[in-house]
Protein backbone atom coordinates (compact mmCIF):
# COMPACT_ATOMS: atom_id res chain seq x y z
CA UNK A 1 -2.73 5.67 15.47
CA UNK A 2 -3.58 6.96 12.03
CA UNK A 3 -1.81 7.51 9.18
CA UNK A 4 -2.06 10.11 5.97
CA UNK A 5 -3.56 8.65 3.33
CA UNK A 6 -0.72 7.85 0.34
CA UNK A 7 1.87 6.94 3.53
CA UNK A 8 3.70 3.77 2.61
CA UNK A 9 3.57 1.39 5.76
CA UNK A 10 5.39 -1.52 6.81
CA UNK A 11 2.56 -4.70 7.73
CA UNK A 12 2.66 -7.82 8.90
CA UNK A 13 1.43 -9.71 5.40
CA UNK A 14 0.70 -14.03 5.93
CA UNK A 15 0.91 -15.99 3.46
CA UNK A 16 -0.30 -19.60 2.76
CA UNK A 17 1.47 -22.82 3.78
CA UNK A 18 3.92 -20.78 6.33
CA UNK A 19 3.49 -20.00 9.78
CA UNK A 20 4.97 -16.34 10.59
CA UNK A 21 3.67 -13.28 8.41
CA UNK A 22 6.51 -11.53 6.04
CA UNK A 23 6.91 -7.18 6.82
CA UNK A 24 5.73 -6.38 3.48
CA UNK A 25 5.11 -2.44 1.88
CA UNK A 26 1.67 -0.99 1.70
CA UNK A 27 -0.20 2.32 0.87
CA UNK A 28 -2.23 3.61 3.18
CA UNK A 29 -5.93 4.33 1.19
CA UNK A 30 -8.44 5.35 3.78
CA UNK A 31 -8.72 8.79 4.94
CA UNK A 32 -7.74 9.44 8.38
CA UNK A 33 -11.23 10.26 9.76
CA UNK A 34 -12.29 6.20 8.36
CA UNK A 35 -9.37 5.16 10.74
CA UNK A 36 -10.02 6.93 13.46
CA UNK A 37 -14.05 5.65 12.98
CA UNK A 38 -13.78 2.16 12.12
CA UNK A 39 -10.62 1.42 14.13
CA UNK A 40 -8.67 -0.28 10.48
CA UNK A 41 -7.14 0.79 7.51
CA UNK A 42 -7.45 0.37 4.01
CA UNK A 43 -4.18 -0.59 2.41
CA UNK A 44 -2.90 -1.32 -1.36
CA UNK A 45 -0.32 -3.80 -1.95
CA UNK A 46 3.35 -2.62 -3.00
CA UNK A 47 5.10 -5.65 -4.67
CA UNK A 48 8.71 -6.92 -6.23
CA UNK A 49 8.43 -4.90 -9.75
CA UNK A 50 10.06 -8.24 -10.76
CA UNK A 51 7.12 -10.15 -9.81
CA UNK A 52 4.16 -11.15 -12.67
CA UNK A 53 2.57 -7.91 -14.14
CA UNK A 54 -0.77 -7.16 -13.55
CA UNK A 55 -2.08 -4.99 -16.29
CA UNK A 56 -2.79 -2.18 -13.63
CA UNK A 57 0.27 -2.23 -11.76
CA UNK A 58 1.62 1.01 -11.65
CA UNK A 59 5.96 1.50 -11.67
CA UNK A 60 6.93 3.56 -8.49
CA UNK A 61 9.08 6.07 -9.72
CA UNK A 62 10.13 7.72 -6.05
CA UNK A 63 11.63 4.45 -4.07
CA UNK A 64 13.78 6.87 -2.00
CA UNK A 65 10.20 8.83 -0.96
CA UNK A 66 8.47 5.85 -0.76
CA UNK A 67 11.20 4.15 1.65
CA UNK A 68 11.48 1.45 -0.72
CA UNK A 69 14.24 -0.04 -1.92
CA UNK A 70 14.15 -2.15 -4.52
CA UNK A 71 11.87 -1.67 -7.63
CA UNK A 72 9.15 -1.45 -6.54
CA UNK A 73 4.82 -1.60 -7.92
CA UNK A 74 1.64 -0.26 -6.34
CA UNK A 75 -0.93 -2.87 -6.94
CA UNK A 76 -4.65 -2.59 -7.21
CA UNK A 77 -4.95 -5.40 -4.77
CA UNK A 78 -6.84 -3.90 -1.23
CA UNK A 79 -7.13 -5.13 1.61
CA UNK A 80 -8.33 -3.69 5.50
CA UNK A 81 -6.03 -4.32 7.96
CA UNK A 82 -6.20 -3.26 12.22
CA UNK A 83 -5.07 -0.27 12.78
CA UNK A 84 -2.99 -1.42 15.17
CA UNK A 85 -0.93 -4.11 13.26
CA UNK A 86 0.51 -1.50 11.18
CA UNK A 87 4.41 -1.72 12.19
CA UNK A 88 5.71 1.44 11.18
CA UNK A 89 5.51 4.25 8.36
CA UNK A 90 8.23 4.52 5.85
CA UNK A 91 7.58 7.25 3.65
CA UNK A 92 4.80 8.14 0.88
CA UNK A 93 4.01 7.92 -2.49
CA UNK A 94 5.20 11.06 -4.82
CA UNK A 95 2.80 13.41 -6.19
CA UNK A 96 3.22 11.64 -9.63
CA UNK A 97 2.73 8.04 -8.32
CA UNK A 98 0.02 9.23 -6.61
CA UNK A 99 -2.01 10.40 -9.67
CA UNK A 100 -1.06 7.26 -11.35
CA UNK A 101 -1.98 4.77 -8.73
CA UNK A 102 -4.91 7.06 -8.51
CA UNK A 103 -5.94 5.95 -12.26
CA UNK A 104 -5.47 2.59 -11.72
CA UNK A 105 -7.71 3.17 -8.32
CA UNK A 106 -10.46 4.20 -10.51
CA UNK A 107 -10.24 1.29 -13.16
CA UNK A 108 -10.14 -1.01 -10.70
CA UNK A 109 -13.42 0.25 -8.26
CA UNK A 110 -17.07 1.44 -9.17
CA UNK A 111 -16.98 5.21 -8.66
């Protein structure tokens, strides 16, 4: 399955010292035609807004849009992820988060 780029998914994320994986947010990054090539995804990290700021976090002003619902950041922290582990889509970013997590995209990769 492949998903539009911008879509926020729900993934299984691990984290260190435990031994199940937290559902956790993400933004779907790769074009469709990558997913359907490579067989992954390449996914952005939405975190707690409450959580330590990173200088290029970006505020998500559309939670509702976005399925989210609590405050909510898109980080510019990437990583790939099976295609297949992706649980389920829960909405997408807004037009306007998009163009902002798009600037912080381009700050954070050589283009």
């Amino acid at each position: 399955m492949t998903y539009e780029p911008w879509s926020v998914v729900v993934v299984p994320f691990p984290f260190v010292g435990r031994r199940q994986a937290k559902r956790r947010p993400a933004v779907v990054l790769s074009p469709e035609a990558f997913q359907t090539a490579h067989g992954c995804s390449v996914l952005g990290i939405i975190t707690d807004a409450r959580n330590p700021r990173w200088p290029s976090d970006v505020f998500l002003s559309d939670l509702e849009g976005a399925g989210l619902r609590l405050p909510s950041v898109f980080r510019s922290k990437f990583f790939t992820l099976d295609s297949a582990l992706i649980l389920s889509r829960i909405g997408a970013l807004s037009r306007a988060d998009r163009v902002a997590a798009r600037r912080a995209l381009r700050s954070a990769l050589v283009h």
